[in-house]
N, C-alpha and C. Protein backbone atom coordinates (compact mmCIF):
# COMPACT_ATOMS: atom_id res chain seq x y z
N UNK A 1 107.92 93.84 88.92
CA UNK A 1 107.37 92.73 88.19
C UNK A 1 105.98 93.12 87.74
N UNK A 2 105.92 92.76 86.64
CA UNK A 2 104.50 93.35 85.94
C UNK A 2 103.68 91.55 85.48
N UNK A 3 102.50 91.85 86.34
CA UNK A 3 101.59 90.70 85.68
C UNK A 3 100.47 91.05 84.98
N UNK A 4 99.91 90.24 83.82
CA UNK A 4 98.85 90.00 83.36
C UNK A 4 97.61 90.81 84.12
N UNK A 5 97.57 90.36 84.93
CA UNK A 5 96.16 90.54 85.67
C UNK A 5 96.56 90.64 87.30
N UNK A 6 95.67 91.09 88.22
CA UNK A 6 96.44 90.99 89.62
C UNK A 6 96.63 89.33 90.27
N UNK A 7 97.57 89.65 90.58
CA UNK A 7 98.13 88.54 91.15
C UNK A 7 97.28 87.16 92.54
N UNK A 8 97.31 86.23 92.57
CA UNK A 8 96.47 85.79 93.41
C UNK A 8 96.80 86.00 94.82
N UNK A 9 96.27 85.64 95.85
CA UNK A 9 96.89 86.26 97.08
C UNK A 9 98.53 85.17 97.59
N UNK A 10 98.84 84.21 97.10
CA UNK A 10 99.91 83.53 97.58
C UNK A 10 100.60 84.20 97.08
N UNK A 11 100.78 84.88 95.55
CA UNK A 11 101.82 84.98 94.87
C UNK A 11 101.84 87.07 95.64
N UNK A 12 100.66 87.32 96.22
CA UNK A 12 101.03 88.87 96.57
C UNK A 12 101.69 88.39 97.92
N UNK A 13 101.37 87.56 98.91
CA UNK A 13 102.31 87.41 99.97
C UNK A 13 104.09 86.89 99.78
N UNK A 14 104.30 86.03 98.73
CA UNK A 14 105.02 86.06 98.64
C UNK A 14 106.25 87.30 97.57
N UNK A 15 105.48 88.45 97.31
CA UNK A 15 106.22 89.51 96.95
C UNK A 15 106.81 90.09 98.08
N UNK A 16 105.38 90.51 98.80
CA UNK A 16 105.68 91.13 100.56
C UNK A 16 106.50 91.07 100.64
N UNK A 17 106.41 89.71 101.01
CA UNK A 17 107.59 88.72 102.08
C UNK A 17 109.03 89.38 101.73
N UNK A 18 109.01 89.19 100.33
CA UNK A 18 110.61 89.66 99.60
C UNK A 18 110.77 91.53 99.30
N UNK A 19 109.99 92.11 100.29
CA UNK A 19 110.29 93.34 100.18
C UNK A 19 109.45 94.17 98.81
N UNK A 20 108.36 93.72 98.10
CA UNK A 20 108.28 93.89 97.05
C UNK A 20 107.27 94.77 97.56
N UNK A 21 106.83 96.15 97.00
CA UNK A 21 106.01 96.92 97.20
C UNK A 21 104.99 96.91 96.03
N UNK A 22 103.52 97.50 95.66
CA UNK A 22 102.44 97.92 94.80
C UNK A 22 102.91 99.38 94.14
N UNK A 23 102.93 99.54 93.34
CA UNK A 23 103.33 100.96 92.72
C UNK A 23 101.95 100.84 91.58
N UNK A 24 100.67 101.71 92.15
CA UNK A 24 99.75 102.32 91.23
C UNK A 24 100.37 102.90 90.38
N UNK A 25 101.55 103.81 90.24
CA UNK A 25 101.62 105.22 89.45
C UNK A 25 102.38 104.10 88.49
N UNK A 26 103.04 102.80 88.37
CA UNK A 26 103.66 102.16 87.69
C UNK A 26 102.94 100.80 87.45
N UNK A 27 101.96 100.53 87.85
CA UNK A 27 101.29 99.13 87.75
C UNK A 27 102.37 98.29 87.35
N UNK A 28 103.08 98.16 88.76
CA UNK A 28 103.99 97.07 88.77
C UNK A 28 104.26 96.77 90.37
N UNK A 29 104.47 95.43 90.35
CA UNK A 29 105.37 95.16 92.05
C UNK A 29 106.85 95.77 91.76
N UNK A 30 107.49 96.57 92.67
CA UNK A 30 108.58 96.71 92.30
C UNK A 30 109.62 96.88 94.06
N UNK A 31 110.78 96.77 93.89
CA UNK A 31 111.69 97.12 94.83
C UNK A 31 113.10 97.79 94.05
N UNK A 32 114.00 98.12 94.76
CA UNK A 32 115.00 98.53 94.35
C UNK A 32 116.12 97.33 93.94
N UNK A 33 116.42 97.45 92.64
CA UNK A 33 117.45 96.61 92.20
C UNK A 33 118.45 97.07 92.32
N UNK A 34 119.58 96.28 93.66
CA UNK A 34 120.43 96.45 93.84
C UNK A 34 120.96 95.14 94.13
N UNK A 35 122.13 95.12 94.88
CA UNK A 35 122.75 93.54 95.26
C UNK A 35 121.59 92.94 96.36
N UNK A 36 121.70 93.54 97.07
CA UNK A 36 120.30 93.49 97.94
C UNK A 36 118.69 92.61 97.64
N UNK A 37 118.26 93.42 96.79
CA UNK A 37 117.12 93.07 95.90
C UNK A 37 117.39 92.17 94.40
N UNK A 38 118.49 91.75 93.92
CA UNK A 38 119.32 90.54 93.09
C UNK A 38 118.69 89.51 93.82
N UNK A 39 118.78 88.86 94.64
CA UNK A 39 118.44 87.68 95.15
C UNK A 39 117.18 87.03 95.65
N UNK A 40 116.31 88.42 96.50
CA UNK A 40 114.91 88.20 96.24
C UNK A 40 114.16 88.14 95.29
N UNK A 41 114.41 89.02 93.93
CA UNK A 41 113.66 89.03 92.93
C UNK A 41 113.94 87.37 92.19
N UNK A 42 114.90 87.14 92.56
CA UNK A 42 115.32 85.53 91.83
C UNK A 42 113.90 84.43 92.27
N UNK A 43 114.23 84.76 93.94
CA UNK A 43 113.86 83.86 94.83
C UNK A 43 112.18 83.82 94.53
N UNK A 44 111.70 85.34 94.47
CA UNK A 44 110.12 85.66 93.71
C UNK A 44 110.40 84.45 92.63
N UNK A 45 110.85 84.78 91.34
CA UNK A 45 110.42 84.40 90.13
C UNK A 45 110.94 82.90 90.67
N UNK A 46 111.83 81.91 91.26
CA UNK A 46 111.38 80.77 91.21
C UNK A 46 110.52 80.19 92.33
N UNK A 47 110.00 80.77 93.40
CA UNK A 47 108.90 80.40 93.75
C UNK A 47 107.33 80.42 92.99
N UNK A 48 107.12 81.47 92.42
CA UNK A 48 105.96 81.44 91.84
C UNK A 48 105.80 81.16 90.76
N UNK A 49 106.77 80.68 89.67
CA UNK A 49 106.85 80.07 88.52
C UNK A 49 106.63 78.36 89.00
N UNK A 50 107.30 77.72 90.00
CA UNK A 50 106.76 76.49 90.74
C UNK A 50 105.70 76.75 90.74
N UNK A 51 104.88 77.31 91.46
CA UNK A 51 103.69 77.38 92.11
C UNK A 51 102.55 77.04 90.53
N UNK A 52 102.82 78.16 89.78
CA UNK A 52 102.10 78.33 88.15
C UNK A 52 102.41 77.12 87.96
N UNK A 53 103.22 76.11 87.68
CA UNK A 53 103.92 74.86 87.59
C UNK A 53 102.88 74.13 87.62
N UNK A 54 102.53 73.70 89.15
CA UNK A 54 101.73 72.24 89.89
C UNK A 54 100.17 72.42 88.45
């Protein structure tokens, strides 16, 4: 997942949380997309799209 600018600290704990690693050499959060990582990356984008929401 690639943001704008760095992320605030709720939205970096909740990458953690979902396995999501920092990749300098890619300036991106990223994990492996597999069936595995299908459901967290969901679970990322509708938690913190709520959050941007309020």
């Amino acid at each position: 997942m690639i943001f704008p600018d760095k992320p605030d600290d709720p939205t970096r704990r909740v990458l953690k949380a979902n396995g999501f690693r920092w990749s300098p050499w890619r300036g991106a959060w990223q994990r492996h997309l597999n069936e595995s990582g299908r459901y967290p990356a969901q679970r990322v984008l509708k938690t913190i799209s709520g959050a941007n929401a309020a």
